[in-house]
Protein backbone atom coordinates (compact mmCIF):
# COMPACT_ATOMS: atom_id res chain seq x y z
CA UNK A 1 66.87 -5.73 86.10
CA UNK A 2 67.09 -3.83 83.32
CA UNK A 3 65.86 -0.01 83.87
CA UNK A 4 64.72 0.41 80.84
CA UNK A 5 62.06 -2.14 80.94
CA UNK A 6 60.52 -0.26 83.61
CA UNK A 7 59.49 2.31 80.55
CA UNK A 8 57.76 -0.46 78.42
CA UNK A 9 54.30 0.77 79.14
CA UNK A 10 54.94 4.40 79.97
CA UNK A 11 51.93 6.55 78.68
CA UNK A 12 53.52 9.63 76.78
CA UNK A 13 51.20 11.41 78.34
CA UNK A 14 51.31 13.84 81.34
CA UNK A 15 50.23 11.82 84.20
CA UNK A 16 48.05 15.27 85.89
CA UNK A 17 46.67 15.52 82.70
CA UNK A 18 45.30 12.29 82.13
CA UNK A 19 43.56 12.50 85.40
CA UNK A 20 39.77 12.14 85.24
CA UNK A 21 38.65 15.11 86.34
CA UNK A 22 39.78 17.44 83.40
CA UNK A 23 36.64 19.65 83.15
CA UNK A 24 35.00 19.67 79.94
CA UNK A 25 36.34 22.69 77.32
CA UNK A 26 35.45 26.17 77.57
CA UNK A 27 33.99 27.30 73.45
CA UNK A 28 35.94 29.36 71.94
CA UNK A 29 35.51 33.28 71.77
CA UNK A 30 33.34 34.69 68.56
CA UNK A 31 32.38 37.38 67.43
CA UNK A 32 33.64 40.80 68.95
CA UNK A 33 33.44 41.51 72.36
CA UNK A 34 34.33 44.00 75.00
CA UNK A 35 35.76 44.15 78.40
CA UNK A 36 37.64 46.12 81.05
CA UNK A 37 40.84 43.32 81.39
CA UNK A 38 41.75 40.98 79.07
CA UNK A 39 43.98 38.27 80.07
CA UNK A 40 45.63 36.39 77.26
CA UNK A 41 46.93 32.58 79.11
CA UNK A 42 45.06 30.29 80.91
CA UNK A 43 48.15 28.99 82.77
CA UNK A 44 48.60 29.53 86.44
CA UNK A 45 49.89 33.41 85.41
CA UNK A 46 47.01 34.50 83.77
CA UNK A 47 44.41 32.57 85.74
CA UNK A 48 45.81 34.00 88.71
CA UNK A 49 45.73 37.01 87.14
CA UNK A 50 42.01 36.87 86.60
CA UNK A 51 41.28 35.52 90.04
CA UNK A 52 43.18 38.30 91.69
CA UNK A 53 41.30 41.21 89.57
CA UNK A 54 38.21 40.20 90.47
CA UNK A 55 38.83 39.98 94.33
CA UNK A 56 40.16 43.75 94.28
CA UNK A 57 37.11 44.98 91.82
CA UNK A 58 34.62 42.62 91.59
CA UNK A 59 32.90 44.96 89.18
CA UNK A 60 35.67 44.98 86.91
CA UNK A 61 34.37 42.67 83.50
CA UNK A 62 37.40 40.00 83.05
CA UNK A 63 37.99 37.76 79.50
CA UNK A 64 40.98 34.92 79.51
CA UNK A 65 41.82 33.54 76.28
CA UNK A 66 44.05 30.28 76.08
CA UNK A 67 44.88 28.81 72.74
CA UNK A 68 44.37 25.40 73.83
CA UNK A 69 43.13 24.28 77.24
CA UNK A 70 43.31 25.70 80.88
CA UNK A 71 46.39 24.28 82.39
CA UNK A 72 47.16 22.47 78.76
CA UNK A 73 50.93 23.49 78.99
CA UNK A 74 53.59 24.24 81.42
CA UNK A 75 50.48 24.61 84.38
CA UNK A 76 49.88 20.60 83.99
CA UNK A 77 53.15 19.43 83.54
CA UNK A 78 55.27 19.93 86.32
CA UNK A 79 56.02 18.49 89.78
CA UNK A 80 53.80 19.57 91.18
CA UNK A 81 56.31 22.22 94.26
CA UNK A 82 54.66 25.05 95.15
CA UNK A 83 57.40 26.83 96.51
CA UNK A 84 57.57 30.60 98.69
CA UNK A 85 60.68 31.44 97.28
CA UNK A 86 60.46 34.25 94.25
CA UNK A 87 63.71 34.58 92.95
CA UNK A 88 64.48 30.87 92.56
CA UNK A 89 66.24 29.77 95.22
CA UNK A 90 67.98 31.95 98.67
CA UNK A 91 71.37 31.80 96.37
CA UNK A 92 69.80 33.10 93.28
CA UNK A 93 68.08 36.05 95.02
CA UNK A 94 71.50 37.04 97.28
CA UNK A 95 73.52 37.00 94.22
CA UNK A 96 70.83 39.45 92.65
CA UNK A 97 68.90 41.51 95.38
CA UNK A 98 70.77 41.20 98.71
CA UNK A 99 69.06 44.02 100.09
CA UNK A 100 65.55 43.44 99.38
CA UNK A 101 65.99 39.62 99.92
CA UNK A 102 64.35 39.86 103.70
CA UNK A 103 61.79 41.48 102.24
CA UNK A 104 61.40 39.20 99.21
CA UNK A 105 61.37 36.22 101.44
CA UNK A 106 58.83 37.89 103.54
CA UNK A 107 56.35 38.47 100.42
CA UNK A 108 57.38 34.83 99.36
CA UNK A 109 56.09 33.58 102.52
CA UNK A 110 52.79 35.28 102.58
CA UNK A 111 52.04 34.30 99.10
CA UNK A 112 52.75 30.86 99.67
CA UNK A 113 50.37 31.10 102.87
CA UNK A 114 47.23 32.93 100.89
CA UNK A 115 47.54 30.52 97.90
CA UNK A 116 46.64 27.68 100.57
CA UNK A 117 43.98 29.86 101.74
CA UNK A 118 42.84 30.53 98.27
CA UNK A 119 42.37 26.45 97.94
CA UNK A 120 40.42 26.92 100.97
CA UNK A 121 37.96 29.55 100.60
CA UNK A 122 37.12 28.33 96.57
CA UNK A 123 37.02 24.71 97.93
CA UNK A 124 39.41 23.97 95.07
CA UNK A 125 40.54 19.89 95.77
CA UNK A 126 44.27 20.36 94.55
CA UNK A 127 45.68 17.74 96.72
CA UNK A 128 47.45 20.81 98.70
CA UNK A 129 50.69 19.33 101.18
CA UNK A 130 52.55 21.78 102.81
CA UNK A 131 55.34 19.39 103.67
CA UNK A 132 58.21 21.31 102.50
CA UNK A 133 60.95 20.11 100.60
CA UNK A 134 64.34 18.28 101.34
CA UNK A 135 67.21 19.66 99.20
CA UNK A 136 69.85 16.44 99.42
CA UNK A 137 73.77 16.22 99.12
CA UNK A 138 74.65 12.99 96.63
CA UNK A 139 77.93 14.11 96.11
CA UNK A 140 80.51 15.50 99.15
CA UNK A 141 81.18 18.93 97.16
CA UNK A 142 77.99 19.76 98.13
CA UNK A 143 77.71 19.67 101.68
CA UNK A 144 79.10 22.79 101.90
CA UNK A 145 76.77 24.01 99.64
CA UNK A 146 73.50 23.25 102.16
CA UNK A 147 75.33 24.22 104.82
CA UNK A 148 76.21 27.86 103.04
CA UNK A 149 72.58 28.09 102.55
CA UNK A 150 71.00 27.11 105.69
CA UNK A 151 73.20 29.78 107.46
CA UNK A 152 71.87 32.16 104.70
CA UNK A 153 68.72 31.47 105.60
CA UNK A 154 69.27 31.39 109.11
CA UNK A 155 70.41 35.58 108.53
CA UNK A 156 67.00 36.11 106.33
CA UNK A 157 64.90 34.83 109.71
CA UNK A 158 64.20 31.43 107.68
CA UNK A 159 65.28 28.21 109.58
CA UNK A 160 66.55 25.02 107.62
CA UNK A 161 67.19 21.95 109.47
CA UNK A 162 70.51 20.41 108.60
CA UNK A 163 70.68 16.78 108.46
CA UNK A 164 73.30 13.94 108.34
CA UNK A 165 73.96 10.95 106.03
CA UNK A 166 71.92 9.05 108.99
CA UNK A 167 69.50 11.36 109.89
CA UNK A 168 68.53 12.13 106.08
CA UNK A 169 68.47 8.34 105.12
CA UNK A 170 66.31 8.35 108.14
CA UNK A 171 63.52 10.17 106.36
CA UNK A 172 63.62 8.41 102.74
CA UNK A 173 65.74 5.07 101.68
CA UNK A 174 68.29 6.18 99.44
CA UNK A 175 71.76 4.98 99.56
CA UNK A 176 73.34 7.98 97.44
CA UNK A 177 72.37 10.40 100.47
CA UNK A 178 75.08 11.87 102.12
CA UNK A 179 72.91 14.81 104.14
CA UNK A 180 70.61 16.95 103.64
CA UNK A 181 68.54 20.59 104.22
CA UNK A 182 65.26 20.28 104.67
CA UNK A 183 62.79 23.42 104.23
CA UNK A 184 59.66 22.76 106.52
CA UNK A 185 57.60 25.44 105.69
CA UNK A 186 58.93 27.18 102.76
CA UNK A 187 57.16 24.00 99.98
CA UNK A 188 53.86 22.95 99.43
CA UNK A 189 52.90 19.86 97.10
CA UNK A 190 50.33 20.32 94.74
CA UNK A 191 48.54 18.68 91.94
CA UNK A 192 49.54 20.87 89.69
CA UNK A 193 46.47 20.27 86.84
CA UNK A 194 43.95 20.05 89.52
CA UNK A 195 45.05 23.57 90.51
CA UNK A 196 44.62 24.86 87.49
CA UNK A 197 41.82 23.67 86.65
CA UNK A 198 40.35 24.50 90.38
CA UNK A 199 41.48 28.12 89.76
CA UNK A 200 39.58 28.49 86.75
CA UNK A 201 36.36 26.99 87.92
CA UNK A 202 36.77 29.95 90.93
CA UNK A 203 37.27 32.46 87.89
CA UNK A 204 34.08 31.32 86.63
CA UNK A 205 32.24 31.50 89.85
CA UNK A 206 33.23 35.37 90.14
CA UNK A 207 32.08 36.11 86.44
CA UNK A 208 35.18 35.96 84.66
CA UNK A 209 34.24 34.91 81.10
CA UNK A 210 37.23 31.80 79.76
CA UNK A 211 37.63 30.71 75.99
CA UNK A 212 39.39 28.13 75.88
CA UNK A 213 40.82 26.90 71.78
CA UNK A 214 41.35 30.92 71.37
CA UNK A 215 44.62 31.55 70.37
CA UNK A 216 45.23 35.23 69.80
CA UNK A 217 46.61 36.36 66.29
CA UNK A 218 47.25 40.45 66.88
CA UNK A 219 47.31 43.25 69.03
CA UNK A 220 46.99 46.44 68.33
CA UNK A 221 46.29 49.66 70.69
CA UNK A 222 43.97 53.04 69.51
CA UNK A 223 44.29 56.49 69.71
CA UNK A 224 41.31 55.83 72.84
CA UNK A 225 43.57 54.19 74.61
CA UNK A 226 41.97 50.76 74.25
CA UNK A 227 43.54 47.54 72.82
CA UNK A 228 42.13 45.10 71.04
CA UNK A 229 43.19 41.12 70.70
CA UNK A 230 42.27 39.06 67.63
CA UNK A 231 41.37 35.76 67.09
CA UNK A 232 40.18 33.58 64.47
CA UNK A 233 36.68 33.70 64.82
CA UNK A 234 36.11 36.86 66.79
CA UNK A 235 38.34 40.06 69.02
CA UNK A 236 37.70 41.47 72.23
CA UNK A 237 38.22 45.29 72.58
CA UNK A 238 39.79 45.62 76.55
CA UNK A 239 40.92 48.65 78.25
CA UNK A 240 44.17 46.74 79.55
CA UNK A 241 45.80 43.77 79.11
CA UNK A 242 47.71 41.28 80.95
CA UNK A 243 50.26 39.01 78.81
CA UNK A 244 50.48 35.36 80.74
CA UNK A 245 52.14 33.38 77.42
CA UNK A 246 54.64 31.97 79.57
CA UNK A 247 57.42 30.11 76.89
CA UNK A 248 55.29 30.37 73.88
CA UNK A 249 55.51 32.52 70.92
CA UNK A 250 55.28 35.98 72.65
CA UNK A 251 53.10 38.86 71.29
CA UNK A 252 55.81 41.62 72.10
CA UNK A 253 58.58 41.24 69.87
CA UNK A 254 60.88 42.67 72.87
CA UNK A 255 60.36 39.64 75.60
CA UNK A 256 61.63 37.36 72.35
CA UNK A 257 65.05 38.47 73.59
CA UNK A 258 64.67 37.87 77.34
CA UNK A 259 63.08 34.08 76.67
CA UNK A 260 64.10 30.93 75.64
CA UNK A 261 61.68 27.81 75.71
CA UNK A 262 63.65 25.14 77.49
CA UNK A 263 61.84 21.41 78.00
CA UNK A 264 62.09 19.25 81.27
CA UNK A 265 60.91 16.03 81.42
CA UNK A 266 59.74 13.79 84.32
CA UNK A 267 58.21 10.12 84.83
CA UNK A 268 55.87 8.82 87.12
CA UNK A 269 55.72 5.12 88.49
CA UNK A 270 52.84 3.36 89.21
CA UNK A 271 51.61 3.25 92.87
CA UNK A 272 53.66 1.85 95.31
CA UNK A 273 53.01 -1.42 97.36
CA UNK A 274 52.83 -1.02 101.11
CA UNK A 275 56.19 -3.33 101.07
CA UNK A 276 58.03 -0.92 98.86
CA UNK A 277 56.78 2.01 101.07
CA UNK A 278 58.16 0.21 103.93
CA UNK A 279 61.54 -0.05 101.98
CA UNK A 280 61.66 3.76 101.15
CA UNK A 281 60.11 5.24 103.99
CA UNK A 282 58.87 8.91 103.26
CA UNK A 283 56.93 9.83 105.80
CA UNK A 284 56.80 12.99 105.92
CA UNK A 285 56.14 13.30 102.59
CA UNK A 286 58.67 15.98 101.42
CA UNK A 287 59.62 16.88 98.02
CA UNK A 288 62.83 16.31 97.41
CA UNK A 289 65.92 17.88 95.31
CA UNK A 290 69.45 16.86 94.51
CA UNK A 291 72.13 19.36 94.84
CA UNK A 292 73.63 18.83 91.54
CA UNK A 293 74.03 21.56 89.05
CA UNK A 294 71.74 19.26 86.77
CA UNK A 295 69.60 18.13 89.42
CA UNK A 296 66.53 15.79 89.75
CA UNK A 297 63.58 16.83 91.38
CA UNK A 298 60.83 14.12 92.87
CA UNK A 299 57.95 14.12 95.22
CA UNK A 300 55.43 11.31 96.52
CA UNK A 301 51.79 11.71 94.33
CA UNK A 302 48.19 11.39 96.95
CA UNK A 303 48.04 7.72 95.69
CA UNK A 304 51.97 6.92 96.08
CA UNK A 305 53.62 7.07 93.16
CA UNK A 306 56.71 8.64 92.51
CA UNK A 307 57.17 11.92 90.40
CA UNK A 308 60.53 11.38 89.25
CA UNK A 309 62.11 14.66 87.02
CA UNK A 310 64.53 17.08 85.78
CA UNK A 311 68.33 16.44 84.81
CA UNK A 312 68.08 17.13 81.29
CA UNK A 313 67.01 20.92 80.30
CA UNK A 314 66.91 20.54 76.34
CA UNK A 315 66.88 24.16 73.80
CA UNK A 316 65.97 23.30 70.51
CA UNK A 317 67.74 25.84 67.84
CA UNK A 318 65.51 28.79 66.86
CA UNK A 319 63.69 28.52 70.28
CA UNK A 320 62.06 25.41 69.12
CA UNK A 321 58.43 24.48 70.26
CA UNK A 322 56.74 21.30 68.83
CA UNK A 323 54.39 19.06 70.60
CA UNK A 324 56.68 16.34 69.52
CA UNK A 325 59.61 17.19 71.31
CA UNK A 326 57.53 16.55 74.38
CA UNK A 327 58.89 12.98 73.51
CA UNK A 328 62.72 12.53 74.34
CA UNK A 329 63.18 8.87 74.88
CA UNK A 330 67.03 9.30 75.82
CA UNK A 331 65.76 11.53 78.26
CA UNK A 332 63.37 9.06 79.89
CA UNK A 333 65.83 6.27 79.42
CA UNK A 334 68.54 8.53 81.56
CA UNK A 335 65.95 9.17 83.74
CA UNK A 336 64.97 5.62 84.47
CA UNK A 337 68.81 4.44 84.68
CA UNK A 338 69.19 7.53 87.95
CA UNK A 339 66.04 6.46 89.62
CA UNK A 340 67.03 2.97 90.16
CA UNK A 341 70.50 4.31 91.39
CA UNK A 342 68.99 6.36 93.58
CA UNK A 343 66.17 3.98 95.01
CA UNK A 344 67.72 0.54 94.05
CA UNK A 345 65.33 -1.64 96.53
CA UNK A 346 62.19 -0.23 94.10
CA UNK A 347 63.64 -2.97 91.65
CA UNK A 348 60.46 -4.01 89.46
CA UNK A 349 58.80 -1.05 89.79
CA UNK A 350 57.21 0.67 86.76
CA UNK A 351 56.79 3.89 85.32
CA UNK A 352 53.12 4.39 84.21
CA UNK A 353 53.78 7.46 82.62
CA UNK A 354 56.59 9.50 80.77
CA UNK A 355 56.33 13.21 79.40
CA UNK A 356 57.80 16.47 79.08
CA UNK A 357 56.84 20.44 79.26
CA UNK A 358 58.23 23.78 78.23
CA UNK A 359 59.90 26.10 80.57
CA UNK A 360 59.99 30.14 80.04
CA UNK A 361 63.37 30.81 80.65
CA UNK A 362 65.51 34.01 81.21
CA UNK A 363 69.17 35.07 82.06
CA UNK A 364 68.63 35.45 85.80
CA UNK A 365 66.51 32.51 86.61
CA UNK A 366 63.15 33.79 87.51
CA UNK A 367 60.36 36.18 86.51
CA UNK A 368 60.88 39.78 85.20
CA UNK A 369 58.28 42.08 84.72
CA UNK A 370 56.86 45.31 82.54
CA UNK A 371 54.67 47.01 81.00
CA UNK A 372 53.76 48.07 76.89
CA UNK A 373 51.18 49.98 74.78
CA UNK A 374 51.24 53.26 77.06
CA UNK A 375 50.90 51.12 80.57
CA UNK A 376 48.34 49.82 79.33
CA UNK A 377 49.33 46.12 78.53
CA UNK A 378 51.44 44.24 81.50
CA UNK A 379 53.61 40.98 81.67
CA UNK A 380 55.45 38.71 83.46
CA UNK A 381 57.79 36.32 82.25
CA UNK A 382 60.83 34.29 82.92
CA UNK A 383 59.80 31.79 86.01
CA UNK A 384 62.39 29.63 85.13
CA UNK A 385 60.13 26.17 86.30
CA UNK A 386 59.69 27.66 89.78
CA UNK A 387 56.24 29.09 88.73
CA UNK A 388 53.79 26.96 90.69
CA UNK A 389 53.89 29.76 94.12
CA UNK A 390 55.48 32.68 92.19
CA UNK A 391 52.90 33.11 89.26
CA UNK A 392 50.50 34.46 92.22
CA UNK A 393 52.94 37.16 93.24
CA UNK A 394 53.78 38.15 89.08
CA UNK A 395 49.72 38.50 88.76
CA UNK A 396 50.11 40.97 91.46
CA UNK A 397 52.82 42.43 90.00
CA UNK A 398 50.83 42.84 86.70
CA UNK A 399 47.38 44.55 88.18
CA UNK A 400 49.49 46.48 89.83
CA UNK A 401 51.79 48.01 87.09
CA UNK A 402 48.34 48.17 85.47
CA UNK A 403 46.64 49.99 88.59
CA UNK A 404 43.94 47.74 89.39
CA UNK A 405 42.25 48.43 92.64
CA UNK A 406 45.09 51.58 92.77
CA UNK A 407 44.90 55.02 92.74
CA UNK A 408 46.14 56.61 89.61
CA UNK A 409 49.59 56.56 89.87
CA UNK A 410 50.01 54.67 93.25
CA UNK A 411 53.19 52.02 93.78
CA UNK A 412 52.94 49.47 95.95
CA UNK A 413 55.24 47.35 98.07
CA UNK A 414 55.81 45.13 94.97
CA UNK A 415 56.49 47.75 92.38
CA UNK A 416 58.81 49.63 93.87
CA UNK A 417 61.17 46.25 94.30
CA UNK A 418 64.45 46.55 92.08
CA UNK A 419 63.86 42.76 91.23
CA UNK A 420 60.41 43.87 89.72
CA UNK A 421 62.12 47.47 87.92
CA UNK A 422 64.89 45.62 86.54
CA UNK A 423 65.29 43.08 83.51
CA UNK A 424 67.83 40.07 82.89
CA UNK A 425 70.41 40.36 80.56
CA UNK A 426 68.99 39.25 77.16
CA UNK A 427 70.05 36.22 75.23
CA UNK A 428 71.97 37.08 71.88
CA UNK A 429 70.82 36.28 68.59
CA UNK A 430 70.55 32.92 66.51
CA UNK A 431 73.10 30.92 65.91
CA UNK A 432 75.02 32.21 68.92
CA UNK A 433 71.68 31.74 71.47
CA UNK A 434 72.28 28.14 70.43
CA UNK A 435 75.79 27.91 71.02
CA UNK A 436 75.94 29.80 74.16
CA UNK A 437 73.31 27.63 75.65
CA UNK A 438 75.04 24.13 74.64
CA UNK A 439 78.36 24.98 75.82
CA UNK A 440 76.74 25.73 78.90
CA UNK A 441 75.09 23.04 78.97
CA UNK A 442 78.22 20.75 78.33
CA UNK A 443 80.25 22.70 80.63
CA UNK A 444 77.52 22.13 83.58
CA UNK A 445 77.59 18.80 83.18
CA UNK A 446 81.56 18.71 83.70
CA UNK A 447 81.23 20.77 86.70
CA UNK A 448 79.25 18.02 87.75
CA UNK A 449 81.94 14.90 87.04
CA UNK A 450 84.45 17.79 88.46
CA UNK A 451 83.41 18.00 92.00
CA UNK A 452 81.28 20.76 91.37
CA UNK A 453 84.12 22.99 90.37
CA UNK A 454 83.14 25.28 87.39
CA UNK A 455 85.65 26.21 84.58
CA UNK A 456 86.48 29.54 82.90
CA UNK A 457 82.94 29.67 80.85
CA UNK A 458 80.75 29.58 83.99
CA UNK A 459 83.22 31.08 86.02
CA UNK A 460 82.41 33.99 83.21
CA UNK A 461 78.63 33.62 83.59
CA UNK A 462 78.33 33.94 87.21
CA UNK A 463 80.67 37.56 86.98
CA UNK A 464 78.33 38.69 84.44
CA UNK A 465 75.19 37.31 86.67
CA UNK A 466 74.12 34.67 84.40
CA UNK A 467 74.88 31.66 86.54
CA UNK A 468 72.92 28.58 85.19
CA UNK A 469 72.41 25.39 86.05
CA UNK A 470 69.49 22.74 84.55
């Protein structure tokens, strides 16, 4: 069979999008309006956000404004992992913040658990599986890659089970499996729209006022210490402000050097028969990860289908952002062509869906954090596509930095982190951002055919602390 046919009837739509339950829009905000926190993003950061203000002050009078609809961008496009970790991986945050990594697992851990408990107590369907995820070996170099980390994590109290060609193959059908790590506890799967949308609907139910189609235009702080956000019917005057933009456009011309949009693009198949279950196995129900530098991700949907992504991690020049480049039939056609290598008893099957999203991206692979206008605007930024879990934590981070709930002038367990003081090197200026990130891209790739060893350019990256992969 040809792969490619199994695209012929992809929707290019996101499949958690097109689910029936999107709630109906939110109006717009007009005419001006006041409020004690404004939270501009209705993503999971500045839902969250919202959600989160509101438990510590329920007094407090909360506004989110999202330019198009809850969950309408990176929040309903991903895979749908809801992972503890916070600094992107256990390699990521060692290479970084070795001494506050127990820690930083610790806070990952209990964030991951309260998010479930969130679900819970708002009654917020999200399809929540806390199943974990199986990082696999495709390739010998990287055996020693999982077993590095599961010792890693075996020193930060965190226990991985190792697993062999058999054992792995064991839990899913794949011939290109050579072993595997698989994180119990650490991975939840989610439906990622659902969640957003859930979260907002709990907003809602606390007071928190959402305008939706409200895309803010300027910002602007007075001598009173207030700021006040425009749109183009109406403003709201707030006394702070918490900036959730995530890869778009953002409002401080500063975080434009720290970010760079980035799309990823994933397929989903259509449901599964119970024979081709039978042929793959998956029981358990894991999402799973290649250990490739440019790696797929993929994870089983409530009604069987397969979430196949990642692999290609595309910058358009200028930090390009156009709702047709969410389109990238190469991309879906390389896509297609690995998913039948890796599963080739699914022969037939068909993808019933193909899209892509943009990823906030910064130099050290996940979110950075700070504050503008006199303390009296926060951010967070940079998640890197590991924002499902770690969005919760940054909205912390924000009401925090902004003193919600806090005496004046109080730090907290999260503040006083050097991964939360600190910033990632910044990307340099047009045309060199472009070229910079291409030859890094190219040279990833032959790190890839070259038994995962990486040449002078990353070698360079990784001593300056800028080790990518896709």
């Amino acid at each position: 069979m040809n792969p490619l046919r199994a695209l012929a009837d992809a929707e290019p739509v996101s499949y958690w999008l097109a689910d029936g339950g999107r709630p109906e829009p939110e109006a717009a905000l007009v005419g001006d309006h006041t409020c004690d926190l404004a939270v501009i993003g209705g993503g999971y950061s500045g839902l969250w956000t919202a959600l989160r203000a509101k438990e510590r002050d329920p007094s407090l009078d909360v506004v989110v404004l999202e330019a198009d609809r809850v969950g309408g961008a990176a929040s309903g496009r991903n895979g749908g992992f809801c992972a503890a970790s916070l600094t992107h991986g256990i390699g990521n945050g060692m290479e970084r913040w070795p001494d506050e990594m127990p820690l930083l697992e610790r806070l990952g851990m209990e964030n991951l658990t309260e998010i479930g408990e969130t679900l819970s107590r708002y009654g917020i369907d999200a399809e929540w599986e806390r199943t974990g995820e199986l990082a696999v070996a495709t390739e010998p170099w990287q055996l020693d890659g999982l077993r590095e980390e599961a010792e890693t994590a075996g020193r930060l109290g965190h226990e991985l089970v190792q697993l062999d060609a058999d054992e792995v193959r064991a839990q899913i059908g794949s011939p290109t499996y050579l072993g595997g790590l698989w994180d119990r506890d650490g991975v939840a799967m989610v439906h990622p729209a659902r969640l957003a949308w859930g979260l907002a609907e709990a907003c809602r139910s606390l007071g928190v006022r959402v305008h939706e189609n409200t895309r803010v235009t300027g910002l602007s702080s007075d001598r009173r210490g207030d700021m006040t956000i425009s749109g183009a019917y109406g403003s709201v005057t707030a006394h702070r402000v918490a900036l959730a933009t995530g890869a778009f456009s953002p409002l401080l011309r500063r975080l434009r050097h720290y970010l760079v949009p980035v799309y990823d693009y994933a397929l989903v198949t259509e449901p599964l028969s119970a024979d081709q279950k039978a042929a793959i196995g998956w029981g358990a129900r894991q999402g799973v990860g290649d250990s490739a530098n440019q790696f797929h991700y993929y994870r089983l949907t409530a009604d069987d289908r397969i979430l196949w992504g990642g692999y290609d991690a595309i910058y358009h020049y200028g930090n390009g952002v156009h709702a047709e480049l969410e389109r990238r039939p190469r991309t879906f056609a390389t896509l297609a062509r690995h998913f039948f290598t890796t599963f080739p008893q699914l022969e037939g099957l068909s993808f019933s869906h193909a899209w892509g999203g943009v990823i906030d991206t910064c130099s050290r692979f996940s979110a950075f954090y700070g504050t503008a206008h006199a303390g009296r605007l926060a951010y967070a930024a940079g998640y890197t596509g590991l924002g499902v879990g770690a969005t919760r934590f940054g909205a912390d981070v924000m009401l925090d930095l902004l003193g919600v709930g806090l005496r004046p002038g109080e730090q907290t367990e999260r503040t006083r982190l050097r991964m939360v003081r600190s910033k990632p090197v910044p990307f340099p200026p047009e045309p060199l951002r472009y070229g910079v990130i291409e030859l890094t891209r190219r040279e990833i790739a032959r790190a890839d055919r070259n038994a995962g060893r990486r040449g002078p350019w990353l070698g360079l990256l990784d001593r300056l602390g800028l080790g990518f992969d896709s």
